[in-house]
PDB file of N, CA and C in Angstrom:
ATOM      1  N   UNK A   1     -28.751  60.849 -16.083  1.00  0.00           N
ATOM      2  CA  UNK A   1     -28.354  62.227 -15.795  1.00  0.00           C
ATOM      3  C   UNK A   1     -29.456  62.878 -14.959  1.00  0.00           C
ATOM      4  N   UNK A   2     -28.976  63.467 -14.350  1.00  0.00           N
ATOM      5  CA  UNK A   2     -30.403  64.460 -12.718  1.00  0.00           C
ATOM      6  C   UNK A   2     -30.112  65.484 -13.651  1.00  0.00           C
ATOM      7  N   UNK A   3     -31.139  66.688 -12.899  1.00  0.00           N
ATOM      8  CA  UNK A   3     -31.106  68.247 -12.980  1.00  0.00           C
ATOM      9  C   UNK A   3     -29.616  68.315 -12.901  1.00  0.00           C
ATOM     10  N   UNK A   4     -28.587  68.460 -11.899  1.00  0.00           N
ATOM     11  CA  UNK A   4     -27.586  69.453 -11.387  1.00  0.00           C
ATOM     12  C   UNK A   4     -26.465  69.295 -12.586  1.00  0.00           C
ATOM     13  N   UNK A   5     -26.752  67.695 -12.940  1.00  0.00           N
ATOM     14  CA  UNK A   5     -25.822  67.632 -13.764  1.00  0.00           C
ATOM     15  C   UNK A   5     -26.119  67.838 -15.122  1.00  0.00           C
ATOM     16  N   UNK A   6     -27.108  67.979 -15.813  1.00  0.00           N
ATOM     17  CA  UNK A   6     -27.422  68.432 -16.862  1.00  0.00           C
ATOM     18  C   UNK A   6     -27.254  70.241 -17.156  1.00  0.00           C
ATOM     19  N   UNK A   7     -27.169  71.214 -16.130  1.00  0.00           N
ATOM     20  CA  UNK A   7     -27.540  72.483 -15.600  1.00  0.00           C
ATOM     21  C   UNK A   7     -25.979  72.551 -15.836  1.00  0.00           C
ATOM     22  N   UNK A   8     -24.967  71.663 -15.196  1.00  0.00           N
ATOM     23  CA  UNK A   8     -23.738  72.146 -15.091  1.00  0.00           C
ATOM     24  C   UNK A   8     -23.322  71.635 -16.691  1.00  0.00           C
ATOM     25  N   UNK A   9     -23.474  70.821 -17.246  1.00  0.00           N
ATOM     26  CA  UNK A   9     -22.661  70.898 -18.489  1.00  0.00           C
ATOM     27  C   UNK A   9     -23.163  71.392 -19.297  1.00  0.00           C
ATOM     28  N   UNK A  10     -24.659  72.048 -19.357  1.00  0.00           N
ATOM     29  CA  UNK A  10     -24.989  73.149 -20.597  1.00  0.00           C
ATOM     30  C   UNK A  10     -24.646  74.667 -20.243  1.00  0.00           C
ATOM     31  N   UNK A  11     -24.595  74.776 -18.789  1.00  0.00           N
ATOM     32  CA  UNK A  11     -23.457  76.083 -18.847  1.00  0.00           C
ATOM     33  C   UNK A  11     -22.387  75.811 -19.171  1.00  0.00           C
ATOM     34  N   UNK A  12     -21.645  75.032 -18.710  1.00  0.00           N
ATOM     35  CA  UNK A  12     -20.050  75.393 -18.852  1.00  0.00           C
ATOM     36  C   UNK A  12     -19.718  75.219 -20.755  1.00  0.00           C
ATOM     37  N   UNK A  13     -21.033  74.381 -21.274  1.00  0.00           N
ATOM     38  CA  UNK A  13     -20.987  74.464 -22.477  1.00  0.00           C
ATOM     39  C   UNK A  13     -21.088  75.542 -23.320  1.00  0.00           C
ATOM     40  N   UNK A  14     -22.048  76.087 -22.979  1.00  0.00           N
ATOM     41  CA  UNK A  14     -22.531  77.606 -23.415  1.00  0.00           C
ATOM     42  C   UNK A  14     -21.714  78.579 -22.842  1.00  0.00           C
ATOM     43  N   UNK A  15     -21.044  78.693 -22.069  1.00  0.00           N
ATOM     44  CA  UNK A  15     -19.828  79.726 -21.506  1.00  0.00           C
ATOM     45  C   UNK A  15     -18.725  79.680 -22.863  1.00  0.00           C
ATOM     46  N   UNK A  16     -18.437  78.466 -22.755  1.00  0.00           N
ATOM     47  CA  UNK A  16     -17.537  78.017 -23.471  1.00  0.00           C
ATOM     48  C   UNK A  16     -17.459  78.624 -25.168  1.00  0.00           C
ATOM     49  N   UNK A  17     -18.875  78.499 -25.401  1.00  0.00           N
ATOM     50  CA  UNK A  17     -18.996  78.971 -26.883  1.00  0.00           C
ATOM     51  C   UNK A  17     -19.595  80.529 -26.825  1.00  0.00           C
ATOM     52  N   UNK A  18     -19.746  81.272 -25.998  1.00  0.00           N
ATOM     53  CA  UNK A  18     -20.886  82.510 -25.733  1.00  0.00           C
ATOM     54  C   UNK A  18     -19.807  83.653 -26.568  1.00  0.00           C
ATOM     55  N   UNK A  19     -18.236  83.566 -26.387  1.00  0.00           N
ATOM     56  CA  UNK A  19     -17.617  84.818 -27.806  1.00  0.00           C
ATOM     57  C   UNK A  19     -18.305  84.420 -28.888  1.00  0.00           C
ATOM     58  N   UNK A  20     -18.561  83.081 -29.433  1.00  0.00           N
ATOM     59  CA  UNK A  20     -19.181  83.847 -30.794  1.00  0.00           C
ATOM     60  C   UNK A  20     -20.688  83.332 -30.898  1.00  0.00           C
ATOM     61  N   UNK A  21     -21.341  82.967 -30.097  1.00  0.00           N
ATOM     62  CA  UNK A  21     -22.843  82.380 -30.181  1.00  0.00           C
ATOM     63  C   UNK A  21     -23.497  83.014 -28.426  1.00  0.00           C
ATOM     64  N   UNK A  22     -24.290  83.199 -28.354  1.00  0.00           N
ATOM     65  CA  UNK A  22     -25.216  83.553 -26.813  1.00  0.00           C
ATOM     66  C   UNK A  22     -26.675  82.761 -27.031  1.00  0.00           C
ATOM     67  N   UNK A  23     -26.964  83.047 -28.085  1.00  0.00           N
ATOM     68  CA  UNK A  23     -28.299  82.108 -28.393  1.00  0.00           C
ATOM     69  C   UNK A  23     -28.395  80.811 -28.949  1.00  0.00           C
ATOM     70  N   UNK A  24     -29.097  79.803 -28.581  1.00  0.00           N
ATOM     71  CA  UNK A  24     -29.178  78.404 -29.743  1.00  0.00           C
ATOM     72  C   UNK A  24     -30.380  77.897 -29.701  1.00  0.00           C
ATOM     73  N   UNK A  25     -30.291  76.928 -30.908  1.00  0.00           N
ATOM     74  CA  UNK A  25     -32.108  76.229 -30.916  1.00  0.00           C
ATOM     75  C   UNK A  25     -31.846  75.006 -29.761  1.00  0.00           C
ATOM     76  N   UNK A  26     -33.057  74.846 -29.729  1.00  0.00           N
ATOM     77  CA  UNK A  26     -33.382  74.139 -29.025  1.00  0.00           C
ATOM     78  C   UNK A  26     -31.960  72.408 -29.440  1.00  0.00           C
ATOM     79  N   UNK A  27     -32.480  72.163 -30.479  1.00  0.00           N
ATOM     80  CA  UNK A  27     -31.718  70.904 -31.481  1.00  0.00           C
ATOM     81  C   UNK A  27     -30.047  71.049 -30.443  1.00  0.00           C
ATOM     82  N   UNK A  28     -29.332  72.544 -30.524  1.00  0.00           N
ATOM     83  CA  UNK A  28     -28.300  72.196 -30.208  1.00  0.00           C
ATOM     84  C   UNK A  28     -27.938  71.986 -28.564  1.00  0.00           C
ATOM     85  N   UNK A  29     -28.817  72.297 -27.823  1.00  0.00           N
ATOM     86  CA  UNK A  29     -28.353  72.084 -26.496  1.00  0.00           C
ATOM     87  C   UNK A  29     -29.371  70.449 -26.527  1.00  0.00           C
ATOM     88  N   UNK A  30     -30.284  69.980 -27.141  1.00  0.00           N
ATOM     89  CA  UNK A  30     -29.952  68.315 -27.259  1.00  0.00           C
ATOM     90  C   UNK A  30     -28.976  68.037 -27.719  1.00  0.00           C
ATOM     91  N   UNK A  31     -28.301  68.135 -28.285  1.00  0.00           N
ATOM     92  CA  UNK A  31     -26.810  67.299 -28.754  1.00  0.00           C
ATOM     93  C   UNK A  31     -25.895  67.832 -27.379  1.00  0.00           C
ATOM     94  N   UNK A  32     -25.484  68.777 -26.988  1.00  0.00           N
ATOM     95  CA  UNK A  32     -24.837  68.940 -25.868  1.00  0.00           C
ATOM     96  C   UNK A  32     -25.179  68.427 -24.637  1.00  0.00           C
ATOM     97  N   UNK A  33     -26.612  68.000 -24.515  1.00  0.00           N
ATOM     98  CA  UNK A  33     -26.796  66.999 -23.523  1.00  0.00           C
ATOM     99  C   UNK A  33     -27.021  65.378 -23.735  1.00  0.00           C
ATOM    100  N   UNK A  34     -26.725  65.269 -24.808  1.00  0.00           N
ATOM    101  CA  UNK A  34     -26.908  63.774 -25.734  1.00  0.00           C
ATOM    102  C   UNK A  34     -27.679  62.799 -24.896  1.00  0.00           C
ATOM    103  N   UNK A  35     -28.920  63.755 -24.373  1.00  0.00           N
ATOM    104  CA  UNK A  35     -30.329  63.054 -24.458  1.00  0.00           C
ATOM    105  C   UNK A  35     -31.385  63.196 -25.343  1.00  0.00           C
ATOM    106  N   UNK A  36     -32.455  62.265 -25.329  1.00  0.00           N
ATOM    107  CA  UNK A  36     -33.687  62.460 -26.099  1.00  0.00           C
ATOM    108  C   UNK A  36     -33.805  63.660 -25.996  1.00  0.00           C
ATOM    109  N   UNK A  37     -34.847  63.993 -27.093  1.00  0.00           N
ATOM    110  CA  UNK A  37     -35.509  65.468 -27.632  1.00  0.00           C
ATOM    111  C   UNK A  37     -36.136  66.105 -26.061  1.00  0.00           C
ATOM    112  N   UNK A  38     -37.072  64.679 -25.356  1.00  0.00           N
ATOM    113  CA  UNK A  38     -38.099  64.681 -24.488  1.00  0.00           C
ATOM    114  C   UNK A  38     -37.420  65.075 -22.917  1.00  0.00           C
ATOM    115  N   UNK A  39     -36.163  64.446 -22.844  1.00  0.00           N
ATOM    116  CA  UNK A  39     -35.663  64.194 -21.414  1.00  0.00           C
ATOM    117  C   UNK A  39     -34.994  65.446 -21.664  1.00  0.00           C
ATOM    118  N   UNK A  40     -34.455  65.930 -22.608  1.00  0.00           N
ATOM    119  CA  UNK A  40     -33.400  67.471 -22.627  1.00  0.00           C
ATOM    120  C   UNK A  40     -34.765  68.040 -22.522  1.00  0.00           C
ATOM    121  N   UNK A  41     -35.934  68.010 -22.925  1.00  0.00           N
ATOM    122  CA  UNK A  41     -36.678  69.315 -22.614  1.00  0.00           C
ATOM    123  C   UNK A  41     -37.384  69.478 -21.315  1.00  0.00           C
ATOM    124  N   UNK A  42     -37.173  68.612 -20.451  1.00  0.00           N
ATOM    125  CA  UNK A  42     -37.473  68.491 -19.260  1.00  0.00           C
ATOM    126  C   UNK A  42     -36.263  69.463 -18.579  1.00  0.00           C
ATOM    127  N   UNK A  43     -35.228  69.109 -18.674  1.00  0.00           N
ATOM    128  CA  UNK A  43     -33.894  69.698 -17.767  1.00  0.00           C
ATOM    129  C   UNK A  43     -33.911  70.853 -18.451  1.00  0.00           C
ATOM    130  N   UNK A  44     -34.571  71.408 -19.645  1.00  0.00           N
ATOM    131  CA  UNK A  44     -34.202  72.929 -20.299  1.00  0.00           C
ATOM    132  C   UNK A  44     -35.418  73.883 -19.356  1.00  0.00           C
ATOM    133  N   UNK A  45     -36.257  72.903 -19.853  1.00  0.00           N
ATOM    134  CA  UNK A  45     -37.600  73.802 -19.164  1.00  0.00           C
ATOM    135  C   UNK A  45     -37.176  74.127 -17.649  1.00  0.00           C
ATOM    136  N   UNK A  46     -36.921  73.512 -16.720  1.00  0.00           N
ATOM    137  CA  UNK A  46     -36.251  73.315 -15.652  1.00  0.00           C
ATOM    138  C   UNK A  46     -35.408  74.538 -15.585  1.00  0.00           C
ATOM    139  N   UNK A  47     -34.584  74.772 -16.239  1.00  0.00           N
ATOM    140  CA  UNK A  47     -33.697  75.643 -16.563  1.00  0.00           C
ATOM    141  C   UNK A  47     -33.833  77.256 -16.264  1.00  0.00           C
ATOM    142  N   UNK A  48     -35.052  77.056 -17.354  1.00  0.00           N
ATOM    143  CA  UNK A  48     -35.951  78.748 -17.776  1.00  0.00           C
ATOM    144  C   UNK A  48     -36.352  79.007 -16.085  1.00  0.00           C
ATOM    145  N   UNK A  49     -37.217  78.125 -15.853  1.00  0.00           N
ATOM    146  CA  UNK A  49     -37.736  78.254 -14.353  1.00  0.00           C
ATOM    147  C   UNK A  49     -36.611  78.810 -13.385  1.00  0.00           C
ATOM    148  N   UNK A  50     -35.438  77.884 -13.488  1.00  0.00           N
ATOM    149  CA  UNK A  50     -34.755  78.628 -12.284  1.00  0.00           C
ATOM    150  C   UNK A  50     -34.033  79.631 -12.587  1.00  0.00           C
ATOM    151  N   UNK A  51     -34.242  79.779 -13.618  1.00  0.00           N
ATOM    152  CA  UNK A  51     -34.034  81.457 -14.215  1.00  0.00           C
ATOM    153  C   UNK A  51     -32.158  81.181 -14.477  1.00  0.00           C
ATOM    154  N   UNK A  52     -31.908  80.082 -14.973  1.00  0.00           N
ATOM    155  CA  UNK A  52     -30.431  79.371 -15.073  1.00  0.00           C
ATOM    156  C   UNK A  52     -30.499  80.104 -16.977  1.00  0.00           C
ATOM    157  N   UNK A  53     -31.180  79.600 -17.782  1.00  0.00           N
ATOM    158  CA  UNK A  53     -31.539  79.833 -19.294  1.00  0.00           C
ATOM    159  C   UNK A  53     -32.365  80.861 -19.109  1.00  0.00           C
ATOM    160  N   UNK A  54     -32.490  81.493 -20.465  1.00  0.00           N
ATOM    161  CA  UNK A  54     -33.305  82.347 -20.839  1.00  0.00           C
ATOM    162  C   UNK A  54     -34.217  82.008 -22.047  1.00  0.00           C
ATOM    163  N   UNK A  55     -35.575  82.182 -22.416  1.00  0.00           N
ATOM    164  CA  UNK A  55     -35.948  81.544 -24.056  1.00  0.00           C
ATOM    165  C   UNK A  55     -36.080  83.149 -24.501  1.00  0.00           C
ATOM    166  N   UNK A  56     -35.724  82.696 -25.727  1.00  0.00           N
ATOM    167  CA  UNK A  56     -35.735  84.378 -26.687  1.00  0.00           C
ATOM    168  C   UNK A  56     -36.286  83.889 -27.532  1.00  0.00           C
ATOM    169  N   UNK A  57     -37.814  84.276 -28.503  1.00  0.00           N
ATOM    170  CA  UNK A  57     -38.629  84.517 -29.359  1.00  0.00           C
ATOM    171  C   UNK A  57     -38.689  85.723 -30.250  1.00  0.00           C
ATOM    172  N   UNK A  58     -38.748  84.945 -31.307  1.00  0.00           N
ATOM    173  CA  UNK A  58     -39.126  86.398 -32.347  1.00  0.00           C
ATOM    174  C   UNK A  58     -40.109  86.018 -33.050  1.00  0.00           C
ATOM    175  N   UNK A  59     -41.453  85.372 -32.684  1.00  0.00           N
ATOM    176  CA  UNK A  59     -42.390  84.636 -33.230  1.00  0.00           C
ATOM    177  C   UNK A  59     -42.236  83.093 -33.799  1.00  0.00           C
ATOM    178  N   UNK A  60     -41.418  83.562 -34.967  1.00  0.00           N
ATOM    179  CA  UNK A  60     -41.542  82.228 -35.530  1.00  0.00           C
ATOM    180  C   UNK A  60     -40.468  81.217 -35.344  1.00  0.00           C
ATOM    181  N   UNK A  61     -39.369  81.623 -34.299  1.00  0.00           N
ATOM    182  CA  UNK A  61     -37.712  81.211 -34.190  1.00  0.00           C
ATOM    183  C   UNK A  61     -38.093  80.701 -32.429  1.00  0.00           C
ATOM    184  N   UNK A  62     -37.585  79.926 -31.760  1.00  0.00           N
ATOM    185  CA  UNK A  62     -37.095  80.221 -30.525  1.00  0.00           C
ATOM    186  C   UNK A  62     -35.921  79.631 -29.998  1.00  0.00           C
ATOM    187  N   UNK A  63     -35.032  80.472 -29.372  1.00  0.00           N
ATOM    188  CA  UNK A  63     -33.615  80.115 -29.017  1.00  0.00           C
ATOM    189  C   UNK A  63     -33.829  80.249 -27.250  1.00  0.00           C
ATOM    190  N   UNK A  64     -32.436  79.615 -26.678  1.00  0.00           N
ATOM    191  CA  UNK A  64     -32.130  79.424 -25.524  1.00  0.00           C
ATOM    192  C   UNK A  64     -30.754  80.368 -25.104  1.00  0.00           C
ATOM    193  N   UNK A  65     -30.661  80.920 -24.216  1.00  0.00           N
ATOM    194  CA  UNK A  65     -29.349  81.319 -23.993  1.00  0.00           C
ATOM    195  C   UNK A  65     -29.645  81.491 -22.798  1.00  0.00           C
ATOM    196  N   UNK A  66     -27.836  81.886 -21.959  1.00  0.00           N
ATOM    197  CA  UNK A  66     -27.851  81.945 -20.169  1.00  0.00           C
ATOM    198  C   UNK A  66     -28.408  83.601 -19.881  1.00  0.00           C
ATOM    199  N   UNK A  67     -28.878  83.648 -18.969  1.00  0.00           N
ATOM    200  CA  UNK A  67     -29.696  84.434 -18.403  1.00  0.00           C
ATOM    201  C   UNK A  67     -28.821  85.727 -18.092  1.00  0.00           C
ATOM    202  N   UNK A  68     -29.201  86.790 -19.000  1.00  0.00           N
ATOM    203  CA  UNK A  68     -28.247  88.060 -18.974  1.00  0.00           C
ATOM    204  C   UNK A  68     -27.444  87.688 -19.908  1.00  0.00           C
ATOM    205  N   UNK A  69     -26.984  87.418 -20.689  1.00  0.00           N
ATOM    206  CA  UNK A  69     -26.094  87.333 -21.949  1.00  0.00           C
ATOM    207  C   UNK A  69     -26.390  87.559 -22.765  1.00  0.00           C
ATOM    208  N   UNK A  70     -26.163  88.614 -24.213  1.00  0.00           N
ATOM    209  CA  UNK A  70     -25.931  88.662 -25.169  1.00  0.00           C
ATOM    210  C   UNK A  70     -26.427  89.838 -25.496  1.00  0.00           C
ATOM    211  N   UNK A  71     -26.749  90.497 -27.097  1.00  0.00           N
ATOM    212  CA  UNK A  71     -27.213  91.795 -27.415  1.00  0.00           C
ATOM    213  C   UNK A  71     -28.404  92.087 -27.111  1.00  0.00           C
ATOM    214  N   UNK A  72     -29.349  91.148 -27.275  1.00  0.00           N
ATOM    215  CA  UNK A  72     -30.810  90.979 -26.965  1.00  0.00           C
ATOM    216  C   UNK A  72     -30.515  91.767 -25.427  1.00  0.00           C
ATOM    217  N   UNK A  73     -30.096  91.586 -24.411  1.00  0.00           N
ATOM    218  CA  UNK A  73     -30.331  91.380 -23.342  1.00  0.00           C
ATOM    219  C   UNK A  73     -29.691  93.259 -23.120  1.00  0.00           C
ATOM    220  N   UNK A  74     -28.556  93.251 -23.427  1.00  0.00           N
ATOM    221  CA  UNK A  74     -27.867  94.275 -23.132  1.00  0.00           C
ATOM    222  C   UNK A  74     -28.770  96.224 -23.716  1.00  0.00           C
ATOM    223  N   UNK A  75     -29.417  95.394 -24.933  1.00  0.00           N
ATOM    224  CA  UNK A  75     -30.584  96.652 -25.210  1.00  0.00           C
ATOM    225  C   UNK A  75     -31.702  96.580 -24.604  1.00  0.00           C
ATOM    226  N   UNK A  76     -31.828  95.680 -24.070  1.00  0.00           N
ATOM    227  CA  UNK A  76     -33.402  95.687 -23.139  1.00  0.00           C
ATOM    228  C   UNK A  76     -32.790  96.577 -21.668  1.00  0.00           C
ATOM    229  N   UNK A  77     -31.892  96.411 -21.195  1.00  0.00           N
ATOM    230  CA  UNK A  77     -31.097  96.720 -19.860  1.00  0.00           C
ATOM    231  C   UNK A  77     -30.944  98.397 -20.130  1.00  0.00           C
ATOM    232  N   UNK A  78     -30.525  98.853 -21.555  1.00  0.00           N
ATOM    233  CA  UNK A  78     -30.579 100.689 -21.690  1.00  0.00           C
ATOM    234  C   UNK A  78     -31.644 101.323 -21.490  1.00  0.00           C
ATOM    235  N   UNK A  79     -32.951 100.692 -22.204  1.00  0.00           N
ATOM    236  CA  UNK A  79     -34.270 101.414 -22.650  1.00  0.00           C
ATOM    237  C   UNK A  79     -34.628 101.575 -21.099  1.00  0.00           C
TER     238      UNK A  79
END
């Protein structure tokens, strides 16, 4: 699997599920790319960079979601 194609099936994956989820751990977009821990974190990191994903932290948690999506995002956009 390259970049383009890893990029296209964790969006259309995450589109797919974003009514009732916008954020996930790390664990589940490896299973949606049913590569190693190591090779999905190459194409995620990849991701953040091209500003394709977003990482959301709350210290001790960190999730992934697409860039501009979800509540997190929509209260940062009022203030």
């Amino acid at each position: 699997m390259n970049q383009a194609e890893a990029t296209e099936k964790l969006v259309e994956a995450l589109k797919k599920k974003q009514k009732t989820k916008t954020k996930f751990y790390f664990s589940d977009l490896v299973k949606i790319l049913d590569e190693k821990p190591r090779a999905a974190k190459e194409f995620i990191s990849q991701m953040v960079r091209d500003e394709v994903l977003e990482l959301w932290s709350s210290g001790s948690t960190s999730m992934y979601g697409l860039k501009g999506l979800g509540k997190q995002h929509a209260t940062e956009e009022n203030e």
